[in-house]
PDB file of N, CA and C in Angstrom:
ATOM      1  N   UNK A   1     263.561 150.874 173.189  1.00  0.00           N
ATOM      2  CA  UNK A   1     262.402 151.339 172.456  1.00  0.00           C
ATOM      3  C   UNK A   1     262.822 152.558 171.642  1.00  0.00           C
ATOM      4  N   UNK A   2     262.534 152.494 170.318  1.00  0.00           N
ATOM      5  CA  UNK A   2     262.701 153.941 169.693  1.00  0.00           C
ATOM      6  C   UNK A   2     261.256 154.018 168.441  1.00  0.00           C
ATOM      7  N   UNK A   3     261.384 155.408 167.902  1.00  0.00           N
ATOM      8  CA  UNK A   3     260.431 155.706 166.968  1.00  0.00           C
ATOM      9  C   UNK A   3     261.091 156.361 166.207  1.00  0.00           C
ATOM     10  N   UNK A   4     260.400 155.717 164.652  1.00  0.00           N
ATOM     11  CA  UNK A   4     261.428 156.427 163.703  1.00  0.00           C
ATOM     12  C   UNK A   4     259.979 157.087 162.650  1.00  0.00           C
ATOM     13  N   UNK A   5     260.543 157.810 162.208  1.00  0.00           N
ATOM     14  CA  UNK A   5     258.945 158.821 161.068  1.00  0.00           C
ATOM     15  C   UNK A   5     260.333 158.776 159.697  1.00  0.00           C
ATOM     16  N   UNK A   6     259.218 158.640 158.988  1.00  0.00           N
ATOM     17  CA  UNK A   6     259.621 158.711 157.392  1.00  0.00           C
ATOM     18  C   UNK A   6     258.470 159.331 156.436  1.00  0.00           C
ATOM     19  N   UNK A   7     259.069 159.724 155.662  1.00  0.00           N
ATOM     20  CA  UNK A   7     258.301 160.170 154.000  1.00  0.00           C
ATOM     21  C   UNK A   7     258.880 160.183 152.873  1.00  0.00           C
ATOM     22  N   UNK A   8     257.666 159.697 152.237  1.00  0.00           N
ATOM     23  CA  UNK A   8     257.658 159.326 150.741  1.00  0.00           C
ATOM     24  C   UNK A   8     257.562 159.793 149.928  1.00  0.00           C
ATOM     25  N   UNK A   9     257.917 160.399 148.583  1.00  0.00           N
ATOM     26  CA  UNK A   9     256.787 161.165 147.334  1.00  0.00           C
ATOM     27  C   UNK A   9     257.343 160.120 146.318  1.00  0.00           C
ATOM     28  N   UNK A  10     256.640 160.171 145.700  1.00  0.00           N
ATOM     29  CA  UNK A  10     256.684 160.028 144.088  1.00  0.00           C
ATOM     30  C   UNK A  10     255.911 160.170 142.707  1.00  0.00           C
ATOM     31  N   UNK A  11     256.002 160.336 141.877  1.00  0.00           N
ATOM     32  CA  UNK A  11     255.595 160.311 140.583  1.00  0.00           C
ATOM     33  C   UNK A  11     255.628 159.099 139.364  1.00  0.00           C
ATOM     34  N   UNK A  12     254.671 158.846 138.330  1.00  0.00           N
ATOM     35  CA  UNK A  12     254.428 158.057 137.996  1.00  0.00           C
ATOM     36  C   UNK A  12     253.857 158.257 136.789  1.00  0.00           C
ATOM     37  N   UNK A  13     254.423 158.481 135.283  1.00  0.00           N
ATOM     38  CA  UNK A  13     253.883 158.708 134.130  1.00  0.00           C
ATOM     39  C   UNK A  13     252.815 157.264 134.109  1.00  0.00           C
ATOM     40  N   UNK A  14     252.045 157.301 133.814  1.00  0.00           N
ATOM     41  CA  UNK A  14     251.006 156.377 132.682  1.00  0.00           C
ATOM     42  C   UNK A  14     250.987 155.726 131.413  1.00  0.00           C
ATOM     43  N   UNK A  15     251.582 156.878 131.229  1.00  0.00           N
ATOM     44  CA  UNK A  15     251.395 157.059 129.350  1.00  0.00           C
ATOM     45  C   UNK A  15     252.619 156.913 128.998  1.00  0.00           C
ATOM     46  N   UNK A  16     252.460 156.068 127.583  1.00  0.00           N
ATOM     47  CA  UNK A  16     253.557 155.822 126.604  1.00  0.00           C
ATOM     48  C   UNK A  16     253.098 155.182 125.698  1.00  0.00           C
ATOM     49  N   UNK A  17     253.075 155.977 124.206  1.00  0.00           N
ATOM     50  CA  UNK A  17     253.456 155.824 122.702  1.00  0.00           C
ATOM     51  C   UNK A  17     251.788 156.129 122.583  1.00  0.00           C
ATOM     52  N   UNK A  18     250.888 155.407 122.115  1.00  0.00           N
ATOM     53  CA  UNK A  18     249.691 155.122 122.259  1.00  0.00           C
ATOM     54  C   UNK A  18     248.847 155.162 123.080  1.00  0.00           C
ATOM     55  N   UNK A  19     249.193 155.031 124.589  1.00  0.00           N
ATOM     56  CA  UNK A  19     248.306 155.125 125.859  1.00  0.00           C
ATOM     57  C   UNK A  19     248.203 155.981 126.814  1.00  0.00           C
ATOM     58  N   UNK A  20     247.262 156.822 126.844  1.00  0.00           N
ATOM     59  CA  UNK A  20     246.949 157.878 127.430  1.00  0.00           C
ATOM     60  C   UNK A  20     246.611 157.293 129.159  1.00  0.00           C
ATOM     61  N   UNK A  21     247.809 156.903 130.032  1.00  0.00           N
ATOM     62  CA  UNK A  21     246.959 156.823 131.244  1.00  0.00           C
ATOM     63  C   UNK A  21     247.056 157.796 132.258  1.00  0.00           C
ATOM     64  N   UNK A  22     247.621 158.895 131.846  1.00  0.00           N
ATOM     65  CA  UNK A  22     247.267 160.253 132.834  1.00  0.00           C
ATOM     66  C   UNK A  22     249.169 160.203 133.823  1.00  0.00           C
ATOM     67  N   UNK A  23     249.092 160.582 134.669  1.00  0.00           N
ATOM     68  CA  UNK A  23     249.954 160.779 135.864  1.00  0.00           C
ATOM     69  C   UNK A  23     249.636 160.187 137.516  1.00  0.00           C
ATOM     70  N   UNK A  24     250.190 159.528 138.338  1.00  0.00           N
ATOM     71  CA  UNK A  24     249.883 159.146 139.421  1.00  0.00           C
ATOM     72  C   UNK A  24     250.925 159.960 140.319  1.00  0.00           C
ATOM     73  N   UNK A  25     250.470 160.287 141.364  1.00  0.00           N
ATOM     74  CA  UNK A  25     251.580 161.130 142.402  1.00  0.00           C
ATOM     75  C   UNK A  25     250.667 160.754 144.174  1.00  0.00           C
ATOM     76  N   UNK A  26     251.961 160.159 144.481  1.00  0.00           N
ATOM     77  CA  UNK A  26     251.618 159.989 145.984  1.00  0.00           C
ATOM     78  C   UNK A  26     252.512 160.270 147.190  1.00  0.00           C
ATOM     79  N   UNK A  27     251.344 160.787 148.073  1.00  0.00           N
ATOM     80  CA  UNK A  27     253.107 160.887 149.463  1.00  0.00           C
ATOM     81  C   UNK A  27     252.208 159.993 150.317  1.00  0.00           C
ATOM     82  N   UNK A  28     253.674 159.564 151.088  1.00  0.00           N
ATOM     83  CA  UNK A  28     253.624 158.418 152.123  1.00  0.00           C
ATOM     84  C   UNK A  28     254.173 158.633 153.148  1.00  0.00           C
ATOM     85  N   UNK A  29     253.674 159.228 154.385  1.00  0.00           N
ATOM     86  CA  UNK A  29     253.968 159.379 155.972  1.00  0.00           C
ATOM     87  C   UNK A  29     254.318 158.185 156.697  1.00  0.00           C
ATOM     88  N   UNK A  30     255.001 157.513 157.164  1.00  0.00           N
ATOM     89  CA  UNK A  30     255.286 156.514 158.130  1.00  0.00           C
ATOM     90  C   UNK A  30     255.820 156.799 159.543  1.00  0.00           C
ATOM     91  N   UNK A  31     255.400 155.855 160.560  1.00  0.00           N
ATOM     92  CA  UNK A  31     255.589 155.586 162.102  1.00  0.00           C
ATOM     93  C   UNK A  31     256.181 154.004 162.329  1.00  0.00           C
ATOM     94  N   UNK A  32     257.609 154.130 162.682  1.00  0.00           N
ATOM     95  CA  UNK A  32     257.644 152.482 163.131  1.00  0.00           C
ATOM     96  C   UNK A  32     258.007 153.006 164.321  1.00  0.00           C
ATOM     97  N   UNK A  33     257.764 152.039 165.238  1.00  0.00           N
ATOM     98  CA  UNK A  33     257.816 152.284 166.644  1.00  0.00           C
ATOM     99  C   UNK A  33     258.393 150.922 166.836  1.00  0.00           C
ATOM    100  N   UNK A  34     259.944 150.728 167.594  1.00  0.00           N
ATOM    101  CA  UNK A  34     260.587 149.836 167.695  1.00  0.00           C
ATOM    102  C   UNK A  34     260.299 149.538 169.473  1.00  0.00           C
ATOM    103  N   UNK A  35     259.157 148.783 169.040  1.00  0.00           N
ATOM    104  CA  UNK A  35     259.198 147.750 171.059  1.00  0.00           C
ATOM    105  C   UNK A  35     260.466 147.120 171.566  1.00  0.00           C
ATOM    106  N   UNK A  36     261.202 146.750 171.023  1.00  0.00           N
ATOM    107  CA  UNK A  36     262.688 145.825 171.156  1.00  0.00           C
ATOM    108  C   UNK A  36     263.354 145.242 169.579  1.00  0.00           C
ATOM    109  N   UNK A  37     264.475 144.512 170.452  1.00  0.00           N
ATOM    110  CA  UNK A  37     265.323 144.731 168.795  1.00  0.00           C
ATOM    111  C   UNK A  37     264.508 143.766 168.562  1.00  0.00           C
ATOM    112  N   UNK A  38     263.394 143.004 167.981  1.00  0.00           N
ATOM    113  CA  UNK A  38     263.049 141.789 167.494  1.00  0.00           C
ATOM    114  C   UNK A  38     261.279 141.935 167.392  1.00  0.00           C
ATOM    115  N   UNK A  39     260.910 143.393 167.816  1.00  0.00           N
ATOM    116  CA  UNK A  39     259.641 143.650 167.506  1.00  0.00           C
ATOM    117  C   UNK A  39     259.173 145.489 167.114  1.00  0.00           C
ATOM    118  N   UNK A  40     258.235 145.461 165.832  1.00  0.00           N
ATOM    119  CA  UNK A  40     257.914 147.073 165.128  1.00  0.00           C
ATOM    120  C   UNK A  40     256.794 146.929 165.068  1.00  0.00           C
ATOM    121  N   UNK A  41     256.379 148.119 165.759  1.00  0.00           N
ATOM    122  CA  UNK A  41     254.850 148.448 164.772  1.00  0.00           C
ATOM    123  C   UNK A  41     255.218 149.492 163.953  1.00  0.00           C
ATOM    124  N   UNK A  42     254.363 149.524 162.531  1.00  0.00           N
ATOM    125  CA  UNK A  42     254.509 150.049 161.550  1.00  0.00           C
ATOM    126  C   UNK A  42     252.911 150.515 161.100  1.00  0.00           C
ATOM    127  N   UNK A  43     252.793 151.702 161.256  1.00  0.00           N
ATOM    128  CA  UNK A  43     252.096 152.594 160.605  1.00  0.00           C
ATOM    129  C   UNK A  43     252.584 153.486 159.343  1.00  0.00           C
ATOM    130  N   UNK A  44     251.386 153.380 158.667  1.00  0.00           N
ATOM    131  CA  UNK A  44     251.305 154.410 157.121  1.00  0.00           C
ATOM    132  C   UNK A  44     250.283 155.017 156.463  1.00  0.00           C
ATOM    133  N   UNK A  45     250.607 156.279 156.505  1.00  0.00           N
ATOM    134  CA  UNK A  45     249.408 156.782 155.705  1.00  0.00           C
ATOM    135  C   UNK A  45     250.008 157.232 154.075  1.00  0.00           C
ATOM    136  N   UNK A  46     248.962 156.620 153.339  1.00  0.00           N
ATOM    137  CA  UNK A  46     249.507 156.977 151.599  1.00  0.00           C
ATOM    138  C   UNK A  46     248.024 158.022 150.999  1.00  0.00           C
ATOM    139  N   UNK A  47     248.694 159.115 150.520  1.00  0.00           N
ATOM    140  CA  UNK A  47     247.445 160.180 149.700  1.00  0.00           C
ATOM    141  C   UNK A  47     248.134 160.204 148.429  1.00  0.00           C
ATOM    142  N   UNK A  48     246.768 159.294 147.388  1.00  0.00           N
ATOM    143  CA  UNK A  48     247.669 159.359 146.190  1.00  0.00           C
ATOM    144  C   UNK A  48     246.482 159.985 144.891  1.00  0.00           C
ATOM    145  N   UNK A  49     247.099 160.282 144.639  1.00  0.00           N
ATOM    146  CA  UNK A  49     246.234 160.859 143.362  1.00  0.00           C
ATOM    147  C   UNK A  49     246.360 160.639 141.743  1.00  0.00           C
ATOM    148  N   UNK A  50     245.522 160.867 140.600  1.00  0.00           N
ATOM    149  CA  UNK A  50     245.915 160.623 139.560  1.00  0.00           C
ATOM    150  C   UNK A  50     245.193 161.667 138.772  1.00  0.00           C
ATOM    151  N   UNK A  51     246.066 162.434 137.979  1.00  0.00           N
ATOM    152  CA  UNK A  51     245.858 163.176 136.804  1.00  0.00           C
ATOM    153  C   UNK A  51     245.069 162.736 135.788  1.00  0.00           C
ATOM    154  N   UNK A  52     244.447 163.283 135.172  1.00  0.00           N
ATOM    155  CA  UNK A  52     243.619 162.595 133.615  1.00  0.00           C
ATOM    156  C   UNK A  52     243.171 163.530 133.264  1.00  0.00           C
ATOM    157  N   UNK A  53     243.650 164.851 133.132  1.00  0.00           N
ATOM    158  CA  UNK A  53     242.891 165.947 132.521  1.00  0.00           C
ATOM    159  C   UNK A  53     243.235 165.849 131.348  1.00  0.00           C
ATOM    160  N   UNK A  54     244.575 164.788 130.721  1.00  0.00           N
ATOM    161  CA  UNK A  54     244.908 165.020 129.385  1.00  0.00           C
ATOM    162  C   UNK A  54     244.244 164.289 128.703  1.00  0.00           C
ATOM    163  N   UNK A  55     243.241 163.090 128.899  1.00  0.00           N
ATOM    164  CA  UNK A  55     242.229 162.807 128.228  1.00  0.00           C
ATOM    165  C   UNK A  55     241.074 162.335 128.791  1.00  0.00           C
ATOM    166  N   UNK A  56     240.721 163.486 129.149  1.00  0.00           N
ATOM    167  CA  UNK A  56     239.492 163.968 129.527  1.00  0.00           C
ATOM    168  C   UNK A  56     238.464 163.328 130.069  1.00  0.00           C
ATOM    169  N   UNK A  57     239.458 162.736 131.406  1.00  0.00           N
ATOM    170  CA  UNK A  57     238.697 161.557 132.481  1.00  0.00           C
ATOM    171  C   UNK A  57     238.359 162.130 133.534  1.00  0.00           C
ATOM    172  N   UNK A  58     237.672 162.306 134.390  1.00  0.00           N
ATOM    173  CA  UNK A  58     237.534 162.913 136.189  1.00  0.00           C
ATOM    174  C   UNK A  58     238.733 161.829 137.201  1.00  0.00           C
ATOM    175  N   UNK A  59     239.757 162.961 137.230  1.00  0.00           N
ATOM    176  CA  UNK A  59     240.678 163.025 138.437  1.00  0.00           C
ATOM    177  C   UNK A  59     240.032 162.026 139.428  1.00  0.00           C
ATOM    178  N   UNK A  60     241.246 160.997 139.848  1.00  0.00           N
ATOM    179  CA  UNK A  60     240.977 160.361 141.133  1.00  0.00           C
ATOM    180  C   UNK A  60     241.786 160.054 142.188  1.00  0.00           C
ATOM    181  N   UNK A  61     241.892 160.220 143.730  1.00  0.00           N
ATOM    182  CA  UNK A  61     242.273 160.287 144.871  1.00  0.00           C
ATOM    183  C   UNK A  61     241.983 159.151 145.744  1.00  0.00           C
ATOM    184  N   UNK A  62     242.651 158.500 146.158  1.00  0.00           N
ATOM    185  CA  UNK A  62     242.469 157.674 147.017  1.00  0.00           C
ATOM    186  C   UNK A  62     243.300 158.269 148.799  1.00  0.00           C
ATOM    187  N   UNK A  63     242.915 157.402 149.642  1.00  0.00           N
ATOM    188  CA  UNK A  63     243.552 157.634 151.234  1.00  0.00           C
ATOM    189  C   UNK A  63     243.774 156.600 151.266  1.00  0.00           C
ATOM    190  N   UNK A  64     244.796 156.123 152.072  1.00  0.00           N
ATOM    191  CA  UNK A  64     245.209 154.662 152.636  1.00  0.00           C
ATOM    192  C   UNK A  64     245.666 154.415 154.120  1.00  0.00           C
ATOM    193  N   UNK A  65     245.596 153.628 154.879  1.00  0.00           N
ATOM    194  CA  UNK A  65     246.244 154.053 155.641  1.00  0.00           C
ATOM    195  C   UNK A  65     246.463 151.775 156.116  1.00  0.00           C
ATOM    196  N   UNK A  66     247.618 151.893 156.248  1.00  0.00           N
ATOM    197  CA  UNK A  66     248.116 150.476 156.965  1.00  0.00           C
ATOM    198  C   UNK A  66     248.763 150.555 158.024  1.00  0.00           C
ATOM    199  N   UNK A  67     248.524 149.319 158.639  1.00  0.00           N
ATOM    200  CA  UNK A  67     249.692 148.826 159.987  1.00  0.00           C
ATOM    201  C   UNK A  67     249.812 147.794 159.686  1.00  0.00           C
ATOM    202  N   UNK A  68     251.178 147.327 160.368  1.00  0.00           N
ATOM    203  CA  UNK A  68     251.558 145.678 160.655  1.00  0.00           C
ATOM    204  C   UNK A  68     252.389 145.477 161.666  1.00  0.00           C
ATOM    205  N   UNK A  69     252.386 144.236 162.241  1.00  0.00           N
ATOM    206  CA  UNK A  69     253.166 143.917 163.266  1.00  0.00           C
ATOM    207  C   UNK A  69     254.046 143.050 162.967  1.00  0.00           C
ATOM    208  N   UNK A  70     255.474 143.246 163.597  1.00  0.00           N
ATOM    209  CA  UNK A  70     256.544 142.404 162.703  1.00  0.00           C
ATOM    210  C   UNK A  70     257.215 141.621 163.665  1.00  0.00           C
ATOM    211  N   UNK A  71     257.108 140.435 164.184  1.00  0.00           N
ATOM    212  CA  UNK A  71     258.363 139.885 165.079  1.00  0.00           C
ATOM    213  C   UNK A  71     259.595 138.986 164.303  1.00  0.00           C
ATOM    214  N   UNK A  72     260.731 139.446 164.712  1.00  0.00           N
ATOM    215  CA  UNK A  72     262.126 138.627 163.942  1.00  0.00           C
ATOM    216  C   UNK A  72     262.261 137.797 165.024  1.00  0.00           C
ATOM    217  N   UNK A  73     261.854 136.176 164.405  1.00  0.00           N
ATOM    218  CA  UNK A  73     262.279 135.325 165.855  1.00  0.00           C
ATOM    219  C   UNK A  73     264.200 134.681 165.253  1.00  0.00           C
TER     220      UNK A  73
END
């Protein structure tokens, strides 16, 4: 049995030439928890957000959060 933690960031222009779609930026926390070599649970939490102050939209944020269960037969 082991547990492994990870994180994510990234960034994400929108926009190019003509299209104003602001900036996206998210971080991503993860939990896999290894039951045996042939089974994970996998937890994630994602906080992502998006810029639009450059044309003059109201900012938006989302939360996420997933699991899954994985068996390698």
């Amino acid at each position: 049995m082991a547990i492994q933690l990870g994180a994510h960031y990234s960034e994400l222009d929108l926009s190019d030439k003509d299209i104003e779609g602001g900036r996206l930026n998210d971080v991503t926390l993860g939990l896999n928890w290894h039951l045996n070599p042939n089974t994970r649970v996998m937890l994630n939490y994602v906080h992502a957000g998006v810029d639009l102050s450059d044309i003059n939209v109201k900012d938006g944020n989302a939360d996420i959060f997933a699991m899954r269960f994985q068996v390698d037969l």
